[in-house]
C-alpha atoms as a PDB file:
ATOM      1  CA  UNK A   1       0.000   0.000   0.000  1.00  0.00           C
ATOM      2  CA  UNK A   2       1.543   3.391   1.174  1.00  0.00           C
ATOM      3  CA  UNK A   3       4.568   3.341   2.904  1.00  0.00           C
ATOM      4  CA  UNK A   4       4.086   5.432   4.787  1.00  0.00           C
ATOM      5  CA  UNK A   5       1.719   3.954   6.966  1.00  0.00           C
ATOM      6  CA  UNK A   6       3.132   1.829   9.667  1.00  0.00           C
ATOM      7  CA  UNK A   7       1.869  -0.475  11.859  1.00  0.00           C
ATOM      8  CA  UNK A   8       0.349   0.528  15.003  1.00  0.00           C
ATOM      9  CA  UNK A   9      -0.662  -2.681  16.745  1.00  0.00           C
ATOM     10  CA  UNK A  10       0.958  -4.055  19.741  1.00  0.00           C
ATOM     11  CA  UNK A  11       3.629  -0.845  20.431  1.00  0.00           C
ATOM     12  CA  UNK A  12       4.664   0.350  23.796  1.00  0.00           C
ATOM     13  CA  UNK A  13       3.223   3.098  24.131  1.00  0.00           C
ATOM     14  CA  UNK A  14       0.416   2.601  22.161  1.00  0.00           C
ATOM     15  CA  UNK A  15      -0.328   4.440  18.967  1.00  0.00           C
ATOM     16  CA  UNK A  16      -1.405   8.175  19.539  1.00  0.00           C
ATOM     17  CA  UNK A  17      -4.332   9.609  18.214  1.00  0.00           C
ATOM     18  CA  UNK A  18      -1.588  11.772  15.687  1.00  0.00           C
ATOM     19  CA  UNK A  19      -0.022   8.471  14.262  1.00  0.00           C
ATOM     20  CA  UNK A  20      -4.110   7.208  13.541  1.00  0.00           C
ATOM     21  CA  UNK A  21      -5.340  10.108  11.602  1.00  0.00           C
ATOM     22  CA  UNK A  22      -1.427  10.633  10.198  1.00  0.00           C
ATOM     23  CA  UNK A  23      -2.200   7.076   9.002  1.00  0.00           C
ATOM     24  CA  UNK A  24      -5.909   7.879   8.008  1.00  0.00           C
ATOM     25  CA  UNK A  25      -4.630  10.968   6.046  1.00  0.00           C
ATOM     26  CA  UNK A  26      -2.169   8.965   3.980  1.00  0.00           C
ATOM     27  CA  UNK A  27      -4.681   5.907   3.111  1.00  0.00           C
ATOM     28  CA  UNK A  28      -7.382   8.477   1.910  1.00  0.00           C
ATOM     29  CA  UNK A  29      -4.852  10.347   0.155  1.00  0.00           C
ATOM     30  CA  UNK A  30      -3.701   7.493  -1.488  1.00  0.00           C
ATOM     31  CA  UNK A  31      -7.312   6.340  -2.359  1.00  0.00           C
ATOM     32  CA  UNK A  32      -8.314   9.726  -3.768  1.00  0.00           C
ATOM     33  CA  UNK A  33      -4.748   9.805  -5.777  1.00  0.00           C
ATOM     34  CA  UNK A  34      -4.298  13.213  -4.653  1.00  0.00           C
ATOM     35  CA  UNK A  35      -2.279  14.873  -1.775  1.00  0.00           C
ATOM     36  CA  UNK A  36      -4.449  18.355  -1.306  1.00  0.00           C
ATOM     37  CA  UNK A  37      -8.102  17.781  -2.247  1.00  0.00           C
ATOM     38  CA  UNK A  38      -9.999  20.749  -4.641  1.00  0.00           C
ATOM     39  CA  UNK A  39     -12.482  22.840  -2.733  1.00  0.00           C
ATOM     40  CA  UNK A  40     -15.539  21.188  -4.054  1.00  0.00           C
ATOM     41  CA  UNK A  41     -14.206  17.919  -2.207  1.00  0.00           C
ATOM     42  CA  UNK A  42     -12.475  19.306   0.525  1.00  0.00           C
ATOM     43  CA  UNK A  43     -15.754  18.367   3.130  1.00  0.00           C
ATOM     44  CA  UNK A  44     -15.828  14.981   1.695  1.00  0.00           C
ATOM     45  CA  UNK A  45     -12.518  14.559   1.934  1.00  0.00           C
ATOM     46  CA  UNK A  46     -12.357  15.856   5.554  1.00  0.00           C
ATOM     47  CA  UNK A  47     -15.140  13.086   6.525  1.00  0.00           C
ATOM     48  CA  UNK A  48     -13.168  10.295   4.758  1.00  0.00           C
ATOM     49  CA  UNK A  49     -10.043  11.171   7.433  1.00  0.00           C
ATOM     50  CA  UNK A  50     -12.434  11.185  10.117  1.00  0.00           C
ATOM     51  CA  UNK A  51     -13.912   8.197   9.483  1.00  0.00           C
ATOM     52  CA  UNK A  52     -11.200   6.098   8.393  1.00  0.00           C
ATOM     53  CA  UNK A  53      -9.496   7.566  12.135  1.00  0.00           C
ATOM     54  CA  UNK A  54     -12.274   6.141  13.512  1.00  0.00           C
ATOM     55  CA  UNK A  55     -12.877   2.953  12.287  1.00  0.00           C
ATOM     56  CA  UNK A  56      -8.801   2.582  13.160  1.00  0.00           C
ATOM     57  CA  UNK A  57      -9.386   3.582  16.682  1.00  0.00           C
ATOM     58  CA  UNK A  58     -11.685   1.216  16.865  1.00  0.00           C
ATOM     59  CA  UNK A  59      -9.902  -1.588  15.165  1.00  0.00           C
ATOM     60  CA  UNK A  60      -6.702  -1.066  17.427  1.00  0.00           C
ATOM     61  CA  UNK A  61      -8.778  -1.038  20.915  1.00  0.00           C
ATOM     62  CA  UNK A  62     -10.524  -4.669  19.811  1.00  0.00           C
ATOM     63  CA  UNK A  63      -7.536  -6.360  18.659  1.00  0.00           C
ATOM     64  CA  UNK A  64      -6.007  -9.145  20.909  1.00  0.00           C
ATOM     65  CA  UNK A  65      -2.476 -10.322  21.183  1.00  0.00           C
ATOM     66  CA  UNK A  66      -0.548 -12.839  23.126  1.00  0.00           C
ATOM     67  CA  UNK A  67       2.813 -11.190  21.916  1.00  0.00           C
ATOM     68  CA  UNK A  68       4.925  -8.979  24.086  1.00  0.00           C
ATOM     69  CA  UNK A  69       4.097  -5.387  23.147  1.00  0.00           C
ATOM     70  CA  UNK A  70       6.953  -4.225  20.906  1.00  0.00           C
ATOM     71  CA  UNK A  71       9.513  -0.970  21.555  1.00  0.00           C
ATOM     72  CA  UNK A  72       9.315   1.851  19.415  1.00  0.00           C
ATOM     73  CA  UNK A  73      12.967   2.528  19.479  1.00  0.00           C
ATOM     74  CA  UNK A  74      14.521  -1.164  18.240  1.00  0.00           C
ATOM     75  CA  UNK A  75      11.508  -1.067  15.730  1.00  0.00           C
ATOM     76  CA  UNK A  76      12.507   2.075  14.196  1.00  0.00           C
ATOM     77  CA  UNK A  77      16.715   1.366  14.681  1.00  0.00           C
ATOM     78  CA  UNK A  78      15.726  -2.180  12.841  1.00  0.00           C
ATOM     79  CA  UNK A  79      14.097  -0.072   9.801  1.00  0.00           C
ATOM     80  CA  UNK A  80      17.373   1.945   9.638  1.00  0.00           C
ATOM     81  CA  UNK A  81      19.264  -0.654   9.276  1.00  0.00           C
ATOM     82  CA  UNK A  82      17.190  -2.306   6.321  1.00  0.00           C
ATOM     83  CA  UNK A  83      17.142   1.168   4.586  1.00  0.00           C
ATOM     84  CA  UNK A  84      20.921   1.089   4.909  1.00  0.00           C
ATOM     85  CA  UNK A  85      21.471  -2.334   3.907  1.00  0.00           C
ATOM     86  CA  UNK A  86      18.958  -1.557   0.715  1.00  0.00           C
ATOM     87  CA  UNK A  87      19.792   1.923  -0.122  1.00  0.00           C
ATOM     88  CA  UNK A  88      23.582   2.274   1.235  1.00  0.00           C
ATOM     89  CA  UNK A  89      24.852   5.314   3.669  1.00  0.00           C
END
């Protein structure tokens, strides 16, 4: 899909309410296949966001997992080191 949408599931802490609607933001975006809607679509656009923050929210409080939350911080040194590996310094 987009990526840059991450996962939210299972982190210590758990996902803000800025990483959901940064999330919902860049899957509507993507759907619409535009970054900055016109003004005619703007309120529709808007509602899209809010719903698709929503029905994230949602989805993240009613999942279950038996796995040990994960850390942020050896999540996000782990993707560093796959972006160096793949891209070089």
């Amino acid at each position: 899909m987009c990526r840059s949408i991450h996962q939210l599931h299972n982190f210590e802490p758990p996902a803000t309410e800025d990483e959901v609607q940064a999330a919902a933001l860049q899957y509507v975006r993507k759907i619409a296949g535009s970054t900055r809607p016109s003004q005619a679509n703007q309120a529709a656009f808007d509602a899209a966001v809010a719903a698709v923050a929503a029905a994230t929210t949602e989805l993240l409080a009613n999942l279950v997992t038996t796995a040990p939350p994960r850390d942020r911080e050896v999540e996000a040194a782990k993707a560093r080191a796959r972006a160096e590996k793949r891209y070089g310094s």
